[in-house]
Protein backbone atom coordinates (compact mmCIF):
# COMPACT_ATOMS: atom_id res chain seq x y z
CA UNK A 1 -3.05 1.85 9.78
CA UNK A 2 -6.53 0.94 8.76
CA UNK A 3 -8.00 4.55 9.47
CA UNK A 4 -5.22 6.26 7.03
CA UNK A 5 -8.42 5.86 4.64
CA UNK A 6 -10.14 8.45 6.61
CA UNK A 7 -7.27 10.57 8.12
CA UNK A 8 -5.19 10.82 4.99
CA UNK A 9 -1.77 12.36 6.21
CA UNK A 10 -2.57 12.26 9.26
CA UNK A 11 -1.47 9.00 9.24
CA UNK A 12 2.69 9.79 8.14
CA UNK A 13 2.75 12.28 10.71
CA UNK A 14 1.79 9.56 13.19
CA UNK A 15 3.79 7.33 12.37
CA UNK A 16 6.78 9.70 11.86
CA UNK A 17 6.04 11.08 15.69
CA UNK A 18 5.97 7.45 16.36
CA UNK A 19 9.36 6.95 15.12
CA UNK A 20 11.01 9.39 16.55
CA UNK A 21 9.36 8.88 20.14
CA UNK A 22 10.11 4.85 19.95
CA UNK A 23 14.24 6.37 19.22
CA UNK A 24 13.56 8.79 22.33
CA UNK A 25 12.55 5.70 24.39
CA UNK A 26 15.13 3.28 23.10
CA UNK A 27 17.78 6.03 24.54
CA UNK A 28 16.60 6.60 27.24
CA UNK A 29 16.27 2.17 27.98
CA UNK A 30 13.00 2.20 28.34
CA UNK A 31 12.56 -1.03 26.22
CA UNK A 32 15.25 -2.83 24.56
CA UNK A 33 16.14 -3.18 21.17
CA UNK A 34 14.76 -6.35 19.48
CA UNK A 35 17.19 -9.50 18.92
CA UNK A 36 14.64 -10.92 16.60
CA UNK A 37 17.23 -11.47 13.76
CA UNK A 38 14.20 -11.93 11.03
CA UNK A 39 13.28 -8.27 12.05
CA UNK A 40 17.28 -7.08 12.13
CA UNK A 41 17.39 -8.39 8.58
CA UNK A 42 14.34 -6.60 7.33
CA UNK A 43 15.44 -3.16 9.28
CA UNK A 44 18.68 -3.19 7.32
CA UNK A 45 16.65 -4.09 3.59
CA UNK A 46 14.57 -0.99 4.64
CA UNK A 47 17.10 1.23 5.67
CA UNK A 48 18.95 0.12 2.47
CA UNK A 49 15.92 1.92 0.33
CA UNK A 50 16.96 5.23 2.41
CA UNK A 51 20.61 4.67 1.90
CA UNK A 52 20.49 3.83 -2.34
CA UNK A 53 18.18 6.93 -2.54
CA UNK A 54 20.40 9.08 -0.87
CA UNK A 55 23.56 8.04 -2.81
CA UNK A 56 21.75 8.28 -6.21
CA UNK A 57 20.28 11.71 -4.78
CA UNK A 58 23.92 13.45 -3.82
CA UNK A 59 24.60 11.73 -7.59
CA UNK A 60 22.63 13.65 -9.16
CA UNK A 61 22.02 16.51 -6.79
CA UNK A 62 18.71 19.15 -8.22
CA UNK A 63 18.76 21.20 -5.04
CA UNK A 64 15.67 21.87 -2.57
CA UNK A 65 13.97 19.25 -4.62
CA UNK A 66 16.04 16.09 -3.97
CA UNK A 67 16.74 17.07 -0.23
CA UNK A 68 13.01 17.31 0.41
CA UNK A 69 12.40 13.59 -1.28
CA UNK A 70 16.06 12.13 0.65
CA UNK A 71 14.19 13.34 4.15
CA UNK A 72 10.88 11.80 3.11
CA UNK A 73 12.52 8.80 2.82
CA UNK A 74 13.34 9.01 7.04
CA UNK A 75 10.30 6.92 7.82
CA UNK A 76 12.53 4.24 5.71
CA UNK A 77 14.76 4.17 8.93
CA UNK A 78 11.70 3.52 11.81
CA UNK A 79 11.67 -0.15 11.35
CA UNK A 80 13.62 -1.61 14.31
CA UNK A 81 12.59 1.35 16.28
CA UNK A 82 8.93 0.69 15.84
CA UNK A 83 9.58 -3.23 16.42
CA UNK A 84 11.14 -3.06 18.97
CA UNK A 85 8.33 -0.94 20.44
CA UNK A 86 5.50 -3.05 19.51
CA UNK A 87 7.39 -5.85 21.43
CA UNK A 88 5.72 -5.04 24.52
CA UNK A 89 2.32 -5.82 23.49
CA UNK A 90 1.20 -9.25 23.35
CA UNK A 91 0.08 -10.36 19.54
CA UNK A 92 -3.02 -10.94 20.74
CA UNK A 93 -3.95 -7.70 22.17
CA UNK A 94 -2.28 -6.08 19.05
CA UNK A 95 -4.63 -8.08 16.33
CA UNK A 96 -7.39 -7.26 18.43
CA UNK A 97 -6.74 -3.70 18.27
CA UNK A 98 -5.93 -4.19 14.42
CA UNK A 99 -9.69 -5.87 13.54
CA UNK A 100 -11.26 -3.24 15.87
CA UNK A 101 -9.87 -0.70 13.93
CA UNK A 102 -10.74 -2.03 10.31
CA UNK A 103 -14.52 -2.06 11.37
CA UNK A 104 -14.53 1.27 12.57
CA UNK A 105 -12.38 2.89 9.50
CA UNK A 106 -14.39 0.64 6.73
CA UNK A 107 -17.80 1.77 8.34
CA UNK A 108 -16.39 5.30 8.36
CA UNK A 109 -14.39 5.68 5.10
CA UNK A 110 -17.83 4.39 3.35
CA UNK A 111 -19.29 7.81 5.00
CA UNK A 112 -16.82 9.57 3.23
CA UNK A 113 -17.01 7.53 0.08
CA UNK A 114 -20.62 7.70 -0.57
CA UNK A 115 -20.53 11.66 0.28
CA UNK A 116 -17.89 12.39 -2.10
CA UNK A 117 -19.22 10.16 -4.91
CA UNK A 118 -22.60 11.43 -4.53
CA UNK A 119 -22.75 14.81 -3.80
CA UNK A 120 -19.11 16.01 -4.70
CA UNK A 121 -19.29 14.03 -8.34
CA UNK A 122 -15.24 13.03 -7.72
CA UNK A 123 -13.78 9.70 -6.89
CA UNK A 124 -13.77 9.06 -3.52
CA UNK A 125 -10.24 9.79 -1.84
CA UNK A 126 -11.88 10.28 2.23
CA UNK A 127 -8.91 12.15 3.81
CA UNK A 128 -6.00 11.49 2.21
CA UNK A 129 -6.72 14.21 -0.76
CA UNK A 130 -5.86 11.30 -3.51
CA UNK A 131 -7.88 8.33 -4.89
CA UNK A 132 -5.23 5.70 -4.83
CA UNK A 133 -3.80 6.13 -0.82
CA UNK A 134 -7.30 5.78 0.09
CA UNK A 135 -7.99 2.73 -2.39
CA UNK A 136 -4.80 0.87 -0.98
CA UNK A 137 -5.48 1.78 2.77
CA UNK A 138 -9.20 0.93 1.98
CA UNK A 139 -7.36 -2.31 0.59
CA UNK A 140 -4.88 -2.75 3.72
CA UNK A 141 -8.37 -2.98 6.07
CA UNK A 142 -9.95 -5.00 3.38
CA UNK A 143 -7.70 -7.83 4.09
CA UNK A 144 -7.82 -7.42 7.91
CA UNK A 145 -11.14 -7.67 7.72
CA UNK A 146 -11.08 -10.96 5.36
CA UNK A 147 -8.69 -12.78 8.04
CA UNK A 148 -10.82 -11.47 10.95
CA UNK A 149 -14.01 -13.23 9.34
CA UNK A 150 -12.46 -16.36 8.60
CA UNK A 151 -11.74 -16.90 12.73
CA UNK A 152 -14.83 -15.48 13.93
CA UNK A 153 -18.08 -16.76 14.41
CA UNK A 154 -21.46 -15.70 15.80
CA UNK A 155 -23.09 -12.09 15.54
CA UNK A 156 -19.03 -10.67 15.06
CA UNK A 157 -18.50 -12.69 11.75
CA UNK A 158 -21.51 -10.59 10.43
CA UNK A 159 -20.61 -7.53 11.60
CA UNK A 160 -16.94 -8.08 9.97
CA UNK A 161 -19.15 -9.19 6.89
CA UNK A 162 -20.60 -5.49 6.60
CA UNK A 163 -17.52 -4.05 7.08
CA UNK A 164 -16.11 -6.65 4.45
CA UNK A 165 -18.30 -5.10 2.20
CA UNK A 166 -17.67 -1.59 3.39
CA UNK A 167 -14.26 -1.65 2.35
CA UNK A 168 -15.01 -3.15 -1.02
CA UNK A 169 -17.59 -0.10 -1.77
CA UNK A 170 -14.74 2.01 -1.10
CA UNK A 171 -12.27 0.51 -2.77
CA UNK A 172 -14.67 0.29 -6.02
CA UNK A 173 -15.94 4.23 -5.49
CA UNK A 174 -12.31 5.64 -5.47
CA UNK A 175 -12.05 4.50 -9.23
CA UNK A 176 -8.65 2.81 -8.88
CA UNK A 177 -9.50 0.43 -11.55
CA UNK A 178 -6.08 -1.61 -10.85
CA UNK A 179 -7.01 -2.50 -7.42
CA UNK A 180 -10.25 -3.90 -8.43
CA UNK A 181 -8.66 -7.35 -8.78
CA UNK A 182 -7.81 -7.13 -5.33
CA UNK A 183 -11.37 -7.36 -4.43
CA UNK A 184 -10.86 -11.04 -5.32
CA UNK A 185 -7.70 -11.70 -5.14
CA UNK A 186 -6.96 -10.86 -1.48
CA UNK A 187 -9.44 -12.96 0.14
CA UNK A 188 -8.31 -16.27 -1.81
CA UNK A 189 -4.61 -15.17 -0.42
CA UNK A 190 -5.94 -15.16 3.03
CA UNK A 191 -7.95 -17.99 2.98
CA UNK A 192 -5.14 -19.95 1.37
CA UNK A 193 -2.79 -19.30 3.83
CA UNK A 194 -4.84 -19.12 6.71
CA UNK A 195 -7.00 -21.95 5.76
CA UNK A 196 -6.04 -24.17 8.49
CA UNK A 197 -7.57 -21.76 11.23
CA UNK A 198 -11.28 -21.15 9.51
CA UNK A 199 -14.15 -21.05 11.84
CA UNK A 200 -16.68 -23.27 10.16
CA UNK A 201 -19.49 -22.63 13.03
CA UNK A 202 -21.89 -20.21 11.41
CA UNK A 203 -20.27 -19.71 7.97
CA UNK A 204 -23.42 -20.64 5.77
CA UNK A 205 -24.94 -17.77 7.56
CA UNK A 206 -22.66 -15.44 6.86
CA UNK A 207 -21.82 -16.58 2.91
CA UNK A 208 -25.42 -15.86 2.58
CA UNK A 209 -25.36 -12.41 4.26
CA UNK A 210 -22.05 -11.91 2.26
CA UNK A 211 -23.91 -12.75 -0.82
CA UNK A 212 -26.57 -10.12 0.04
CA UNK A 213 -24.51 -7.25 1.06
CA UNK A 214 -22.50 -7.51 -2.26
CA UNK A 215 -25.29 -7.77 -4.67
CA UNK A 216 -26.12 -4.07 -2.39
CA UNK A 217 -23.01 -3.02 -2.48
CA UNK A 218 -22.74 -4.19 -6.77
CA UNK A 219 -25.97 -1.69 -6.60
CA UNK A 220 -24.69 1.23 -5.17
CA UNK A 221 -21.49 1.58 -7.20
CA UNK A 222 -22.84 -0.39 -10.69
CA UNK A 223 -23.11 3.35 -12.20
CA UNK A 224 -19.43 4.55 -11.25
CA UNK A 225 -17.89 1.28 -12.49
CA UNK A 226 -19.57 0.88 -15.58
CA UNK A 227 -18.16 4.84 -16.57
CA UNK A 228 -14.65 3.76 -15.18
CA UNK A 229 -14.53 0.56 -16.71
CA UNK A 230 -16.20 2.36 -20.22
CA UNK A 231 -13.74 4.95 -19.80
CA UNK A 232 -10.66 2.65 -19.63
CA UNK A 233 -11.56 0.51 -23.11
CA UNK A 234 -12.04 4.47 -24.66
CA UNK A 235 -8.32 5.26 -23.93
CA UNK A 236 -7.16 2.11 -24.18
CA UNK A 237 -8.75 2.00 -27.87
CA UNK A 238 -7.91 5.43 -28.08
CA UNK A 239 -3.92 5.00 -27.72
CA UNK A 240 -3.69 1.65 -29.52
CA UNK A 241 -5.64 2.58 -32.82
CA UNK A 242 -5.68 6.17 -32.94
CA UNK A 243 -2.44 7.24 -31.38
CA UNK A 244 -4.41 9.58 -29.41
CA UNK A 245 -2.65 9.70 -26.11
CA UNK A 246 -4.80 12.56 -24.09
CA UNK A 247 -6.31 9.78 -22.07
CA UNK A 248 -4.56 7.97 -18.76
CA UNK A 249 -3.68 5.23 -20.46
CA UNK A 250 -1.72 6.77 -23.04
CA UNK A 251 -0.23 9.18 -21.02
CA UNK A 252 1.23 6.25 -19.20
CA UNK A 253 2.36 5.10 -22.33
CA UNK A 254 4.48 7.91 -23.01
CA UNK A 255 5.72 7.91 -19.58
CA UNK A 256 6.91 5.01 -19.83
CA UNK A 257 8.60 5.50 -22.89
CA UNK A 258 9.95 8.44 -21.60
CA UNK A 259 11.05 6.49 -18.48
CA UNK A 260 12.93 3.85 -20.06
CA UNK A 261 14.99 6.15 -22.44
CA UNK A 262 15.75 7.78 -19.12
CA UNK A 263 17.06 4.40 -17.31
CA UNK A 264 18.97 3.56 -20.53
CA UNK A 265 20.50 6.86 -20.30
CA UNK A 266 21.69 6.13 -16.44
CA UNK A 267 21.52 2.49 -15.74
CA UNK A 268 23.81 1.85 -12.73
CA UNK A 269 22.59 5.19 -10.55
CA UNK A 270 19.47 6.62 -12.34
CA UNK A 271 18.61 10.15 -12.39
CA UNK A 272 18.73 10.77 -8.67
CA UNK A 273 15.37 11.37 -6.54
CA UNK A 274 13.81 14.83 -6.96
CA UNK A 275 14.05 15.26 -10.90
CA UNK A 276 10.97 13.03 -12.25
CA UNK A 277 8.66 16.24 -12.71
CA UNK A 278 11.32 18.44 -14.69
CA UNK A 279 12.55 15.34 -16.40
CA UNK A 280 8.92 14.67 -17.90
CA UNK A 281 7.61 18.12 -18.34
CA UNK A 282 11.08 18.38 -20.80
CA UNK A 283 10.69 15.06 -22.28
CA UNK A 284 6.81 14.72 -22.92
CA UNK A 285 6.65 18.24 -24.43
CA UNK A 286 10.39 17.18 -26.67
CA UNK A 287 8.21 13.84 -27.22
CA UNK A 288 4.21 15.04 -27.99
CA UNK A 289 4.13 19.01 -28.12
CA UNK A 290 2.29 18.97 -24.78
CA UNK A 291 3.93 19.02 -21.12
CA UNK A 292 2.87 16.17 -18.78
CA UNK A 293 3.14 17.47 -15.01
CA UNK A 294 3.63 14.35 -13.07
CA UNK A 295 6.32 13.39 -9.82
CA UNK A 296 6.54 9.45 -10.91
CA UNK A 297 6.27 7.40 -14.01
CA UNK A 298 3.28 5.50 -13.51
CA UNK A 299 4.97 2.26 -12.36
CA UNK A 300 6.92 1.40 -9.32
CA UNK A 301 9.86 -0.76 -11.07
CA UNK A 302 10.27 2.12 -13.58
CA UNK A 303 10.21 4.65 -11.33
CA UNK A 304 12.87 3.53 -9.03
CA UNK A 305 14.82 2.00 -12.34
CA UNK A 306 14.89 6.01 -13.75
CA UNK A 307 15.84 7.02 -10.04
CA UNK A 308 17.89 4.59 -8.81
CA UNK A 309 19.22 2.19 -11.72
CA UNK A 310 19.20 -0.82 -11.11
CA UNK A 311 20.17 -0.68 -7.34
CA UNK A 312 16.88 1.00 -6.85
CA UNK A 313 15.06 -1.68 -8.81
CA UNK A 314 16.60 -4.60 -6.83
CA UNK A 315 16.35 -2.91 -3.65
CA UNK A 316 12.47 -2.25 -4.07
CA UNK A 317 12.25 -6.17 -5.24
CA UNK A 318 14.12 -6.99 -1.88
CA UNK A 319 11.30 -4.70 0.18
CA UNK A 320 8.14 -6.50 -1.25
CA UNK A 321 9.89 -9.96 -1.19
CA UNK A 322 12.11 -10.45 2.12
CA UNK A 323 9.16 -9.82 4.70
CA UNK A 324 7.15 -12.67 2.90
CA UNK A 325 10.42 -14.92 2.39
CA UNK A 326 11.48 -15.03 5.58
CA UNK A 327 7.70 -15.18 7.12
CA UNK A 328 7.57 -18.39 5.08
CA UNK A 329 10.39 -20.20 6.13
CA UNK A 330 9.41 -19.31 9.07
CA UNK A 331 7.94 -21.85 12.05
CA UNK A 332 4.57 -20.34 12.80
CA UNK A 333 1.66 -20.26 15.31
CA UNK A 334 -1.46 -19.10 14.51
CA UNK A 335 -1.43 -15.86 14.68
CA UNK A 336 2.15 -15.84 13.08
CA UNK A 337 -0.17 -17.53 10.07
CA UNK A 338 -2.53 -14.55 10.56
CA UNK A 339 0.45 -12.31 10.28
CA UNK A 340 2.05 -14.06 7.11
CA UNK A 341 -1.34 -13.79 5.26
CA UNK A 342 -1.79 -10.10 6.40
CA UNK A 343 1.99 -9.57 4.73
CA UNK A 344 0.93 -11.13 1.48
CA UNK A 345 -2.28 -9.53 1.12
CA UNK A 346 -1.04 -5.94 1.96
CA UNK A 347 2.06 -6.95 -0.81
CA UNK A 348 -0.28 -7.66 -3.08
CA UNK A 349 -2.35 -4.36 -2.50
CA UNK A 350 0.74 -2.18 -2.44
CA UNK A 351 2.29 -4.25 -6.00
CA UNK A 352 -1.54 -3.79 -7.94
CA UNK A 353 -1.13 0.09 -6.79
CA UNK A 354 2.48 0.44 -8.21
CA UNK A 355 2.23 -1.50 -11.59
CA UNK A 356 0.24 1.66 -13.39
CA UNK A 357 0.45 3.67 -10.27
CA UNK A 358 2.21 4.70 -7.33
CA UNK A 359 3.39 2.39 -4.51
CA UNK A 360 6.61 4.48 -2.60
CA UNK A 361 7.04 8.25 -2.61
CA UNK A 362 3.76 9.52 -1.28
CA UNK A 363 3.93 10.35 2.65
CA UNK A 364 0.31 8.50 3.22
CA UNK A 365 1.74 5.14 0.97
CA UNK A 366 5.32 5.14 2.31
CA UNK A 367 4.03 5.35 6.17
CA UNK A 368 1.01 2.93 5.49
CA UNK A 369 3.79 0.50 4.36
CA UNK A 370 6.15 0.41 6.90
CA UNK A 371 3.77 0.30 9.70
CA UNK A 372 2.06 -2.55 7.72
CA UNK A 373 5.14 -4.11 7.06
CA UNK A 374 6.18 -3.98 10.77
CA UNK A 375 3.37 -4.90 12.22
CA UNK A 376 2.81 -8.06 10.21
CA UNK A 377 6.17 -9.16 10.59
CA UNK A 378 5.50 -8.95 14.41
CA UNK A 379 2.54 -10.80 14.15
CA UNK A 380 4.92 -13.56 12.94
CA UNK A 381 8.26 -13.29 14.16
CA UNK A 382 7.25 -12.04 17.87
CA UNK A 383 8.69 -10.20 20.46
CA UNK A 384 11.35 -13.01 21.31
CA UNK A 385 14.20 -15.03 18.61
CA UNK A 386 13.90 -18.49 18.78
């Protein structure tokens, strides 16, 4: 999950060959299916998302359209499959594999951050052909990363602190301005939860060489930032007092205008999946004069509120909420701490994406969060039900 930075959609055909090879297995009995109830109860909340998108889709049926979004919605269905899969590796081995391969996909996504940014003049995106996959899988390894350094020590702890780092570069170069708060807010997450586990041998050493590596790192990207974060106060300013609206932040605002008049319209079963784009080319150009050309409204809760109703706003609330619910009642070890902290950092990253951007419907986001979500929730639930 932490290379999808750098492989872009690679990454949902992975996990979607995954799926269906963990289904081929379970047939076939060559591992059972988990009795973990905590990981029954999130399968059915996921496969719920597929179900309420399918019922408001045959709703309000648009053709080719909706049946393409319905079946990109399968990799909604590969939770218990995959679970029950990863229930033959230890936790240990699979958290080692998971640290292993932040370093190598923050090291490398850098590579194509700093090539993109410097010598292509666009926001870096690495593989996945958009800035904001990259930013959250950039994010996703950022907070692997954080809970890696707090247990290490020695000449690891300041290798994780350069990849710590790494991520951040890349996370700040794609331009995602509403992830930047994530830069700060994941690691107090993770060191609030996981607090009780910290490795205090060698960690003035490596603040120090933290401290370092960012004022680099604050270097190397000062120029982009400064433009993104001028650039935001422009249309900001711009929409507010002029009620000029060509800039990202107004066209969100007439989105979202757009987007509630469209939920109030449909409240209990929404306009159906597949008819966002014709539904705000008609309504921005019946609104402005000019045609906006976009497949989502800018903001998870509205987006699934215009597609689903309400169903698909509560059902999207249950997704981001039940893994860390039932992770919290739950009694943990220490890596089932690890795991809880990875859930509510990789939340948080998904929730800071969707509030002015996307968070579901894009085949590297959708596949990055469901193999997050199910491998943090083995982390803490296990193999075995107690």
């Amino acid at each position: 999950m932490t290379c999808s930075a750098v492989i872009g959609s690679t990454t949902s055909f992975l996990v979607t060959l995954a799926f269906l090879w963990a289904v081929i297995r379970l047939v076939r009995r060559d591992f059972p299916l988990t009795r973990v109830p905590e990981a029954r109860t999130l399968a059915v909340v996921m496969a719920l998302f597929f179900a309420v998108e399918a019922l408001c889709g045959f709703i309000s049926y648009n053709g080719t359209p909706t049946l393409k979004e319905i079946i990109e919605n399968l990799v909604f269905l590969s939770f218990l499959p995959l679970y029950s899969r990863l229930s033959v590796t230890s936790r240990e081995n699979l958290r080692d594999a998971l640290e292993t391969a932040a370093i190598i996909g923050a090291f490398a996504a850098l590579l194509f951050s700093f090539y993109q940014a410097r010598f292509l003049h666009i926001r870096a995106e690495g593989g996945a052909g958009n800035a904001a996959p990259f930013a959250v899988a950039s994010m996703v390894g950022y907070s692997i990363l954080w809970l890696a350094c707090l247990r290490a020590d020695g000449s690891r702890r300041l290798l994780l602190v350069a990849a710590i780092c790494a991520s951040a570069a890349c996370i700040l170069l794609s331009g995602t301005r509403s992830l930047w708060p994530g830069l700060l807010i994941v690691p107090v997450v993770d060191g609030s939860i996981y607090r009780k586990h910290l490795s205090a041998h060698g960690l003035g050493r490596a603040a120090v060489i933290l401290s370092v590596l960012t004022a680099c790192t604050g270097v190397l990207v000062a120029n982009l930032v400064e433009k993104r974060a001028e650039l935001a106060v422009q249309d900001v300013s711009a929409a507010l007092d002029m009620d000029n609206y060509s800039g990202s932040f107004g066209k969100r605002l007439i989105m979202w205008q757009i987007g509630l008049d469209l939920f109030k319209k449909s409240p209990l079963f929404g306009q159906g999946p597949g008819n966002a784009q014709p539904l705000l080319k008609k309504e921005s150009f019946a609104l402005t004069g000019t045609e906006l050309s976009y497949s989502h409204y800018h903001d998870v809760f509205l987006n699934y509120a215009v597609r689903d109703g309400v169903f698909g706003v509560l059902i999207v609330l249950a997704m981001i909420f039940a893994p860390l619910f039932l992770a919290a009642r739950y009694e943990r070890d220490e890596i089932g701490t690890y795991g809880f902290a990875f859930l509510a950092a990789m939340e948080i990253s998904f929730l800071l994406s969707g509030v002015m951007g996307i968070m579901f419907g894009q085949d590297i986001m959708d596949a990055l969060f469901m193999i997050s979500a199910i491998t943090g929730s083995y982390l803490v639930f296990g193999a075995m039900p107690r």
